[in-house]
PDB file of N, CA and C in Angstrom:
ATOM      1  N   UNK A   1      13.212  12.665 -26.931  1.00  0.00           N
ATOM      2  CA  UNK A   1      14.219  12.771 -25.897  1.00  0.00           C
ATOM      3  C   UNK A   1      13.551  13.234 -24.607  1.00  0.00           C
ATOM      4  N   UNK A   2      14.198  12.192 -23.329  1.00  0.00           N
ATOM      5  CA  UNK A   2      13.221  12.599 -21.816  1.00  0.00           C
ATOM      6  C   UNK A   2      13.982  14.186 -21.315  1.00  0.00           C
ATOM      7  N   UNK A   3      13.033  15.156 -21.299  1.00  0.00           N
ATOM      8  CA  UNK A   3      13.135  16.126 -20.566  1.00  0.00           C
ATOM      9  C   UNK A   3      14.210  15.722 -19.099  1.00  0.00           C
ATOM     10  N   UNK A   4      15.886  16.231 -19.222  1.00  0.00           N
ATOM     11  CA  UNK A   4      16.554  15.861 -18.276  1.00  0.00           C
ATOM     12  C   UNK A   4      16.425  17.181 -17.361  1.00  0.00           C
ATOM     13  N   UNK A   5      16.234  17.139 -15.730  1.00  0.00           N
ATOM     14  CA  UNK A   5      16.451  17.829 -14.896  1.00  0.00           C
ATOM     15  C   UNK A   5      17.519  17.903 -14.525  1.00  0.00           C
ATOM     16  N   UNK A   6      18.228  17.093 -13.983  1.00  0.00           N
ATOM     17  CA  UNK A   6      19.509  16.849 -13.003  1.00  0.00           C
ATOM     18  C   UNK A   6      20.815  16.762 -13.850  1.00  0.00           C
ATOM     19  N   UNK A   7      21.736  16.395 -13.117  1.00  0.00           N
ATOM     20  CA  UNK A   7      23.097  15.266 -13.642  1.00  0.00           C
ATOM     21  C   UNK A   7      23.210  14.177 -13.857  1.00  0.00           C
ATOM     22  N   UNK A   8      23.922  13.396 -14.691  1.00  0.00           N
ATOM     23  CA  UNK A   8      24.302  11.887 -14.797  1.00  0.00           C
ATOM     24  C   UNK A   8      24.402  11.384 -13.577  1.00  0.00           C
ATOM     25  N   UNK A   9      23.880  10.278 -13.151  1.00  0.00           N
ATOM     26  CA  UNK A   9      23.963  10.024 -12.052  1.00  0.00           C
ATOM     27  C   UNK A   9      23.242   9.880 -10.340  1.00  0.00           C
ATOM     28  N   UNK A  10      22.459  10.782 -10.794  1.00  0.00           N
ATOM     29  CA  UNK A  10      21.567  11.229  -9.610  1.00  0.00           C
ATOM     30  C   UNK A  10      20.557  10.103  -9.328  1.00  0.00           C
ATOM     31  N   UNK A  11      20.414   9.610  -8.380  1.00  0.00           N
ATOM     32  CA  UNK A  11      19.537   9.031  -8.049  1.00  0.00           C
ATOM     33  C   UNK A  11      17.947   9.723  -7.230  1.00  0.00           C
ATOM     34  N   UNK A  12      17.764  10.658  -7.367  1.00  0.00           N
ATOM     35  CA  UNK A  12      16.868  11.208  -6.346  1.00  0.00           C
ATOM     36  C   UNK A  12      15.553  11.010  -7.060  1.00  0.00           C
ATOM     37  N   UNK A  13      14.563  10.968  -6.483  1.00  0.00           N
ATOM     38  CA  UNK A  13      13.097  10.914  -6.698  1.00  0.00           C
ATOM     39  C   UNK A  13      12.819  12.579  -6.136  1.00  0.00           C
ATOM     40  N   UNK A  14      12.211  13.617  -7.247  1.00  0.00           N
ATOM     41  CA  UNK A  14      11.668  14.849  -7.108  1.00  0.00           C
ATOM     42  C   UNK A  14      10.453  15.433  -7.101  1.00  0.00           C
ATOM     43  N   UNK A  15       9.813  15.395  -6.254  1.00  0.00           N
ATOM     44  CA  UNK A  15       8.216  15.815  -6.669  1.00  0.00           C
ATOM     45  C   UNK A  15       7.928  17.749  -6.817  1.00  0.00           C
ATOM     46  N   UNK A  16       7.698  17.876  -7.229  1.00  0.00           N
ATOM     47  CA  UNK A  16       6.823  19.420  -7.123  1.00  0.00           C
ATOM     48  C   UNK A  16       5.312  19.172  -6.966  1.00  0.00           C
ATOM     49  N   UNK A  17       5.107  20.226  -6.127  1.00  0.00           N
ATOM     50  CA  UNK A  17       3.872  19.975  -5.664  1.00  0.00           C
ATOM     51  C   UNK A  17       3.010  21.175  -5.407  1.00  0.00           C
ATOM     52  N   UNK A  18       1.818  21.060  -5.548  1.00  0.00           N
ATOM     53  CA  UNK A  18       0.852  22.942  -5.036  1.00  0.00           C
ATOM     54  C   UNK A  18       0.139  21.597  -4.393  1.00  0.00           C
ATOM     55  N   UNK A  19      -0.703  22.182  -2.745  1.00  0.00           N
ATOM     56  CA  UNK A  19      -2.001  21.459  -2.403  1.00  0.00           C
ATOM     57  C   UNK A  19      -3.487  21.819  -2.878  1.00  0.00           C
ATOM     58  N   UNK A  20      -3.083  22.091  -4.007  1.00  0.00           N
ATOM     59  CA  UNK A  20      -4.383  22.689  -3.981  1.00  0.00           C
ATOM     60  C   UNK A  20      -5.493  21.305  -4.865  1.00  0.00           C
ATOM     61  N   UNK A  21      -5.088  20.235  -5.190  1.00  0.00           N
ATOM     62  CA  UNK A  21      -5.749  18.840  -5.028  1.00  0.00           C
ATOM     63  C   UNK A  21      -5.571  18.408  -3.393  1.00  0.00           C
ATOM     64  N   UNK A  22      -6.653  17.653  -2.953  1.00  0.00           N
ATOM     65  CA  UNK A  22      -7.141  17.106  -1.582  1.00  0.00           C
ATOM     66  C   UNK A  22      -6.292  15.972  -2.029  1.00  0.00           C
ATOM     67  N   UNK A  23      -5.892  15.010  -3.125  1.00  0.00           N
ATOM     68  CA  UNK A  23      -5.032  14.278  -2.903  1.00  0.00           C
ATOM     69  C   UNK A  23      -3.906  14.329  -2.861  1.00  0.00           C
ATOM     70  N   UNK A  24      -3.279  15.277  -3.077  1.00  0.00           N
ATOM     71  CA  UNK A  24      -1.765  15.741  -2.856  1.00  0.00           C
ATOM     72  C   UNK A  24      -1.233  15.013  -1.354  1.00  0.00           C
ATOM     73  N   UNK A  25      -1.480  16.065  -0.223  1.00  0.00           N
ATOM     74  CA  UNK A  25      -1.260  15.400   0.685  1.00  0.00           C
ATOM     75  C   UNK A  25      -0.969  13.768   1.073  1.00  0.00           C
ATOM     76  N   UNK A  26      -2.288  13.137   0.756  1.00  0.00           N
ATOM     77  CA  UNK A  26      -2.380  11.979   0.944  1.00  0.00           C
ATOM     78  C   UNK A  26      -1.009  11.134   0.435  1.00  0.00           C
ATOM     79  N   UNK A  27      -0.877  11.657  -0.914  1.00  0.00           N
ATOM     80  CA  UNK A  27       0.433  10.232  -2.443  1.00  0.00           C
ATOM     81  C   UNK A  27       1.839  11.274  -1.318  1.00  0.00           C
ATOM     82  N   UNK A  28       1.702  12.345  -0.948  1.00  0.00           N
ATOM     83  CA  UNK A  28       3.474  13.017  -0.538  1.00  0.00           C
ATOM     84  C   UNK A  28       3.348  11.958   0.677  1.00  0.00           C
ATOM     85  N   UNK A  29       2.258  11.722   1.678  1.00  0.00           N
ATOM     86  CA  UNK A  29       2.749  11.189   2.868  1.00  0.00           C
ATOM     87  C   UNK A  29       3.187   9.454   2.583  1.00  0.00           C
ATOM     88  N   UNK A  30       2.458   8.742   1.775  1.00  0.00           N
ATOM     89  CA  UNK A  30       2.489   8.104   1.051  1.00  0.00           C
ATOM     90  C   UNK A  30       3.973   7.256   0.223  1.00  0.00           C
ATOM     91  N   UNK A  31       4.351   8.486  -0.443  1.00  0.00           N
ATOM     92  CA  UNK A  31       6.043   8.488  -1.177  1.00  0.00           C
ATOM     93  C   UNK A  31       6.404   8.288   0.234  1.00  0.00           C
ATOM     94  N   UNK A  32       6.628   9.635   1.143  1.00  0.00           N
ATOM     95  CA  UNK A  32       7.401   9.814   1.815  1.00  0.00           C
ATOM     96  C   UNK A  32       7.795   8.712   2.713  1.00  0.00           C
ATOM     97  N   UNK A  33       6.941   7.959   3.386  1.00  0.00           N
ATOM     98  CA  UNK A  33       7.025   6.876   3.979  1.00  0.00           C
ATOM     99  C   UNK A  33       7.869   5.313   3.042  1.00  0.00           C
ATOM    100  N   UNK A  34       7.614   5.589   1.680  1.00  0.00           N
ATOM    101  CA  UNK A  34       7.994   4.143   1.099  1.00  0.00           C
ATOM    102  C   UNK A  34       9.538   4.743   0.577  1.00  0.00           C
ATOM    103  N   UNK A  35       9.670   5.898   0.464  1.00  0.00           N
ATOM    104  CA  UNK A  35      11.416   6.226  -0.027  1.00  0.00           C
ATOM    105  C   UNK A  35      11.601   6.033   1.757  1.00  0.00           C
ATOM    106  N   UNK A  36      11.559   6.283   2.634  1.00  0.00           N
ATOM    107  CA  UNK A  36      12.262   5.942   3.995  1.00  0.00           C
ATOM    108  C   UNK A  36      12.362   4.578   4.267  1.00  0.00           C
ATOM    109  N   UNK A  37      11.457   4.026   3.768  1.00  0.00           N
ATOM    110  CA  UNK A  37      11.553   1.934   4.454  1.00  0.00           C
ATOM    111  C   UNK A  37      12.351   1.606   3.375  1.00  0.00           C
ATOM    112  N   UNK A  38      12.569   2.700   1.997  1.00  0.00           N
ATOM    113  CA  UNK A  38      13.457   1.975   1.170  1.00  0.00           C
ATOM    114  C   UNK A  38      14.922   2.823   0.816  1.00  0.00           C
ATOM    115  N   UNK A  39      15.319   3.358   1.381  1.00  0.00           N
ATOM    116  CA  UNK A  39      16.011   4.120   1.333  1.00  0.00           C
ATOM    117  C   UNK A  39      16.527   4.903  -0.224  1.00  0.00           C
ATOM    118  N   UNK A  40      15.331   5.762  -0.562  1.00  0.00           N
ATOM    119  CA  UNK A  40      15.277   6.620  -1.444  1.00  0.00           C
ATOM    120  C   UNK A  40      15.503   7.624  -1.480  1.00  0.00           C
ATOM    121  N   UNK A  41      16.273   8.376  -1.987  1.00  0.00           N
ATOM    122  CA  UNK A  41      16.753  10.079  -1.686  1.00  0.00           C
ATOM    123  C   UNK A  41      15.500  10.553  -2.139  1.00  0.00           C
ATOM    124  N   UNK A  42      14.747  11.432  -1.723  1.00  0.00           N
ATOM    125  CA  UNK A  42      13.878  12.352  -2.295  1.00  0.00           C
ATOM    126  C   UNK A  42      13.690  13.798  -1.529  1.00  0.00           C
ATOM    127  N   UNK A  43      12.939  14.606  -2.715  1.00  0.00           N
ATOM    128  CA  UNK A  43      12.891  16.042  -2.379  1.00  0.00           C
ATOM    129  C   UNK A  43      11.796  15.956  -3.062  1.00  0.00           C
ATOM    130  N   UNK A  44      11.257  17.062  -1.552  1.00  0.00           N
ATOM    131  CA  UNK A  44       9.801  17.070  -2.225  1.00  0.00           C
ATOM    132  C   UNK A  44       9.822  19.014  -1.923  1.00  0.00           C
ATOM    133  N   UNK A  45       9.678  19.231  -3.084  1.00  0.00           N
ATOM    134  CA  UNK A  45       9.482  20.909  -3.329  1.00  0.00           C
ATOM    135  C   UNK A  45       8.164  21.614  -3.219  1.00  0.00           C
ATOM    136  N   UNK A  46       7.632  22.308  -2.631  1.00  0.00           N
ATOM    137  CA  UNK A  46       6.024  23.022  -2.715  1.00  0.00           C
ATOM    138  C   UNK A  46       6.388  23.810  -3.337  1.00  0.00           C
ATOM    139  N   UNK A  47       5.667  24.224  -4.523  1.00  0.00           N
ATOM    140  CA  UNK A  47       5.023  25.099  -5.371  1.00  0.00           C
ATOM    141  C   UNK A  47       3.975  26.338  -4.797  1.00  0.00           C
ATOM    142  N   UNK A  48       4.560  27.229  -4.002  1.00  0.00           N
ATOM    143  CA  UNK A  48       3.549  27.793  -3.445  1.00  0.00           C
ATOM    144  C   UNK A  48       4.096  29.559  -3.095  1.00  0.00           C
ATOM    145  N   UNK A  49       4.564  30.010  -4.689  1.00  0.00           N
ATOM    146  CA  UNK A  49       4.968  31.683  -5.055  1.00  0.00           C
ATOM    147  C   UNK A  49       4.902  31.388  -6.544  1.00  0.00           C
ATOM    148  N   UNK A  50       4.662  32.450  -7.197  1.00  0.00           N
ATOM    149  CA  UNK A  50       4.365  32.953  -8.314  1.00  0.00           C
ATOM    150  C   UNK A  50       5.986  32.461  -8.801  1.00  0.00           C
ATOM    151  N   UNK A  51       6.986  32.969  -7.880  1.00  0.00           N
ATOM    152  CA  UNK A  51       7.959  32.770  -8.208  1.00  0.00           C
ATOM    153  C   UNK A  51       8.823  31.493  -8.661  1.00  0.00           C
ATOM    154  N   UNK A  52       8.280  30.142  -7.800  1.00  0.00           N
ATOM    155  CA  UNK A  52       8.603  29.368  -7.690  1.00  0.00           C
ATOM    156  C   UNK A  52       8.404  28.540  -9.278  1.00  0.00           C
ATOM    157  N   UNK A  53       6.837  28.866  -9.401  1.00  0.00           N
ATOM    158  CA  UNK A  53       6.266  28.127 -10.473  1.00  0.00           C
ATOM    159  C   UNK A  53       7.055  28.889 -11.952  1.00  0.00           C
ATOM    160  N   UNK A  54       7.460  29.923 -11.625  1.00  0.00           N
ATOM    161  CA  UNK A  54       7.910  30.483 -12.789  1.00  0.00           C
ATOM    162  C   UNK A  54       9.418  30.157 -12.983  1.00  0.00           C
ATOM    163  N   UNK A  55      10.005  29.142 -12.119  1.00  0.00           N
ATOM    164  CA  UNK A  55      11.173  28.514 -12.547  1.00  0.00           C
ATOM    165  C   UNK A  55      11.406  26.980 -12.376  1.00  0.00           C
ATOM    166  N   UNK A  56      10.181  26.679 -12.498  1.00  0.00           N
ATOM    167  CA  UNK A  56       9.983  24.939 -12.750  1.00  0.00           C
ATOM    168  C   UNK A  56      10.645  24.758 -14.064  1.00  0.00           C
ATOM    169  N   UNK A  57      10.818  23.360 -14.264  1.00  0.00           N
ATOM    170  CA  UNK A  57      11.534  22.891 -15.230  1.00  0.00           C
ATOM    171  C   UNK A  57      11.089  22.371 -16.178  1.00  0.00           C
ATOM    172  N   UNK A  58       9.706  22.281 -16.229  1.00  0.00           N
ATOM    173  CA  UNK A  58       8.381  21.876 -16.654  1.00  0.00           C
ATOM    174  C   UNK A  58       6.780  22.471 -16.695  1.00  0.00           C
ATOM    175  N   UNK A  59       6.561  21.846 -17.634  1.00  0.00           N
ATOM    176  CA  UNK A  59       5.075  22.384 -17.848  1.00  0.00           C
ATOM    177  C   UNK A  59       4.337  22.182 -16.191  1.00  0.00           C
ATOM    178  N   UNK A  60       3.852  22.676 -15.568  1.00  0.00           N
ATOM    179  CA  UNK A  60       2.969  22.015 -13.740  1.00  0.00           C
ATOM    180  C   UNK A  60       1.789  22.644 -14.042  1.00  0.00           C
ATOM    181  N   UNK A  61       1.116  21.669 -13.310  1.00  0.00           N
ATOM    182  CA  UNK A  61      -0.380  21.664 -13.173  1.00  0.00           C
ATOM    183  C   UNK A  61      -0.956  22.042 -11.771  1.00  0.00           C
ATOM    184  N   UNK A  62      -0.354  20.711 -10.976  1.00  0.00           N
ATOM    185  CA  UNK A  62      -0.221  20.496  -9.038  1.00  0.00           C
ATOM    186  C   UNK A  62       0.727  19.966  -8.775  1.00  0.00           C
ATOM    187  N   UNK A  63       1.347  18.874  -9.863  1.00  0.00           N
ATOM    188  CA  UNK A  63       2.468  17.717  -9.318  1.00  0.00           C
ATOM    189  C   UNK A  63       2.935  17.319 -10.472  1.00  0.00           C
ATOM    190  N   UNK A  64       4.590  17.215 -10.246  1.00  0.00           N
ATOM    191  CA  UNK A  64       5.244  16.850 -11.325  1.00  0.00           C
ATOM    192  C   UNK A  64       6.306  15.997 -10.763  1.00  0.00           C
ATOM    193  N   UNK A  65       6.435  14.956 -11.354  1.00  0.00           N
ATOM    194  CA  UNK A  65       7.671  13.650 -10.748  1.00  0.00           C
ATOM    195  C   UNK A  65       8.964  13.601 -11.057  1.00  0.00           C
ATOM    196  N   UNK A  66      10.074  13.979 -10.830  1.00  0.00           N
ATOM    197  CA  UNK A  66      11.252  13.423 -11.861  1.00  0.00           C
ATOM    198  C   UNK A  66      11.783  12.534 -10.898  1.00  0.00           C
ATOM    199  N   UNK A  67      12.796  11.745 -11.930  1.00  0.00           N
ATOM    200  CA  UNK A  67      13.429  10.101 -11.439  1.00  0.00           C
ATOM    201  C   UNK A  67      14.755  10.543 -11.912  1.00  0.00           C
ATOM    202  N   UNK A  68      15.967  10.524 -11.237  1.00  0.00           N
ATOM    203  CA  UNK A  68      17.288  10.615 -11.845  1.00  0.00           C
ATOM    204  C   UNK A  68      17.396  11.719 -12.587  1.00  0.00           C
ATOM    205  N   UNK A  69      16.876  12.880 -12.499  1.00  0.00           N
ATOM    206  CA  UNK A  69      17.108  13.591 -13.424  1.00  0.00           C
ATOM    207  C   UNK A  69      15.887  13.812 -14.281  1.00  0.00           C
ATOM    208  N   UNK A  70      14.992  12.864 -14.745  1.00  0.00           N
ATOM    209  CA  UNK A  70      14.260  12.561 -16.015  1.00  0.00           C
ATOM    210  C   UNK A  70      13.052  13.399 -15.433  1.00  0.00           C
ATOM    211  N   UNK A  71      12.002  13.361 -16.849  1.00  0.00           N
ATOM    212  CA  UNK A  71      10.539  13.997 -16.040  1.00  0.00           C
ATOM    213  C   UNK A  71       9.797  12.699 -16.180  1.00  0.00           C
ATOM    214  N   UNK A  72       9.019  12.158 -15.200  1.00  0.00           N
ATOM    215  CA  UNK A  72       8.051  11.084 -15.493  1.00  0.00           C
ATOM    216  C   UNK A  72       6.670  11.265 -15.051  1.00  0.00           C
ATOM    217  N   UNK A  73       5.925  12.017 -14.655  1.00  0.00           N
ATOM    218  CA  UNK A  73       4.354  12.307 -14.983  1.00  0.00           C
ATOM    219  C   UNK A  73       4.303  13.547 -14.139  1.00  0.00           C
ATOM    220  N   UNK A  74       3.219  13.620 -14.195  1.00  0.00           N
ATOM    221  CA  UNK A  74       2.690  14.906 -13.882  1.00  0.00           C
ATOM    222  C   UNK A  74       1.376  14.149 -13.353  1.00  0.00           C
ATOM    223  N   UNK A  75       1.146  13.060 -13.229  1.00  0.00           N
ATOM    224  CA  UNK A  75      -0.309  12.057 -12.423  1.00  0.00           C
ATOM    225  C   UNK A  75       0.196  11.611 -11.272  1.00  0.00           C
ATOM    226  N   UNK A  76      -0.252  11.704 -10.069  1.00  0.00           N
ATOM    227  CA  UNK A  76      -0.416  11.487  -8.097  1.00  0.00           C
ATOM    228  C   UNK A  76       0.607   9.704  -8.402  1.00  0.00           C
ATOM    229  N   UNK A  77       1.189   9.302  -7.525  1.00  0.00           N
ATOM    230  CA  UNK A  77       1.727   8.172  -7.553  1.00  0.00           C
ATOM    231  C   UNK A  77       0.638   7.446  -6.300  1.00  0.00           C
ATOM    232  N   UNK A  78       0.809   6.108  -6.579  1.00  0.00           N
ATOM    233  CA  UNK A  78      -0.019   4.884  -5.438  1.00  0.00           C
ATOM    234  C   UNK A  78       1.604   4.343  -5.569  1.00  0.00           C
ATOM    235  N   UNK A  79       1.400   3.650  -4.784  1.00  0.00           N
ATOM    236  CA  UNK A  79       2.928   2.589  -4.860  1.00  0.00           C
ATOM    237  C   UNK A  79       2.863   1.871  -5.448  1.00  0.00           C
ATOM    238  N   UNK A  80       2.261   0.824  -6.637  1.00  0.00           N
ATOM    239  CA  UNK A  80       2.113   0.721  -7.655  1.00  0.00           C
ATOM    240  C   UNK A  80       3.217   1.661  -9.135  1.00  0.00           C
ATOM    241  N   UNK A  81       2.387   2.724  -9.168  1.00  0.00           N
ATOM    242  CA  UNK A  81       3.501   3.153 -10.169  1.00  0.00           C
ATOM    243  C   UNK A  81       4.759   4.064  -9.664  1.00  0.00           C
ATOM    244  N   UNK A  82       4.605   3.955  -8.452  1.00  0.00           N
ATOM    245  CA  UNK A  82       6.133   4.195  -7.557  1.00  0.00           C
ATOM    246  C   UNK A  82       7.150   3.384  -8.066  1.00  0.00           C
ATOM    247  N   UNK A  83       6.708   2.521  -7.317  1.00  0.00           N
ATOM    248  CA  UNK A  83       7.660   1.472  -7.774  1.00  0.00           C
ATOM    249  C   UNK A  83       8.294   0.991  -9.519  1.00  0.00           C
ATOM    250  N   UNK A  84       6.919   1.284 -10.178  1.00  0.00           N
ATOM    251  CA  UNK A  84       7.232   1.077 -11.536  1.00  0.00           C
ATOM    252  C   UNK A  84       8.444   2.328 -11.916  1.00  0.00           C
ATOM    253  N   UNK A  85       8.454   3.493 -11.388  1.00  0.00           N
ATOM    254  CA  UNK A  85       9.084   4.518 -11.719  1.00  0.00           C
ATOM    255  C   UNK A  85      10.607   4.236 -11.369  1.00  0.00           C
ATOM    256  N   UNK A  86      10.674   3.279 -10.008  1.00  0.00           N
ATOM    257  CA  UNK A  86      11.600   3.326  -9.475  1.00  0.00           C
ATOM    258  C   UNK A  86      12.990   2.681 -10.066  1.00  0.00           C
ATOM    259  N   UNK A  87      12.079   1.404 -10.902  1.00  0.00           N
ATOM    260  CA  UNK A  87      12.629   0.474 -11.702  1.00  0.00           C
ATOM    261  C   UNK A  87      13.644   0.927 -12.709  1.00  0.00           C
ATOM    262  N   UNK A  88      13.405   1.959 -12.824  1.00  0.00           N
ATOM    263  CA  UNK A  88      13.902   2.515 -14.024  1.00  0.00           C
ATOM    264  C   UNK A  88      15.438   2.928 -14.100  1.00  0.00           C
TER     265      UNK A  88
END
């Protein structure tokens, strides 16, 4: 069973994020630009208090993805598996 975050219904794309990978930056500016030309709800959360990380919803490393609610990786997106995620 997929680890649910959200409500029935939700459409949002969620990232959590720490910068502390040099590619972080790069895949958030990346998302951020392809949910705007496509009109994608997203939230992108920094990970950056003791506190924060201690009420994730998930195991985190640097970056964690959810889709609708769901958890779907914890690996940097290319638009490639953006899109594959999106499909869903």
């Amino acid at each position: 069973m997929p680890l649910r975050l959200a409500k029935r219904g939700e459409q949002e794309l969620k990232i959590y994020y720490e910068r502390q990978c040099p590619y972080v930056y790069q895949s958030i500016e990346m998302i951020k630009q392809y949910c705007e030309m496509n009109d994608v709800p997203l939230s992108l959360i920094q990970v950056d208090t003791l506190q924060k990380a201690k009420e994730l919803p998930c195991v985190f490393n640097n970056w964690a993805v959810f889709y609708k609610g769901v958890f779907e990786t914890v690996n940097l997106l290319d638009v490639t598996y953006l899109k594959r995620i999106l499909k869903k």
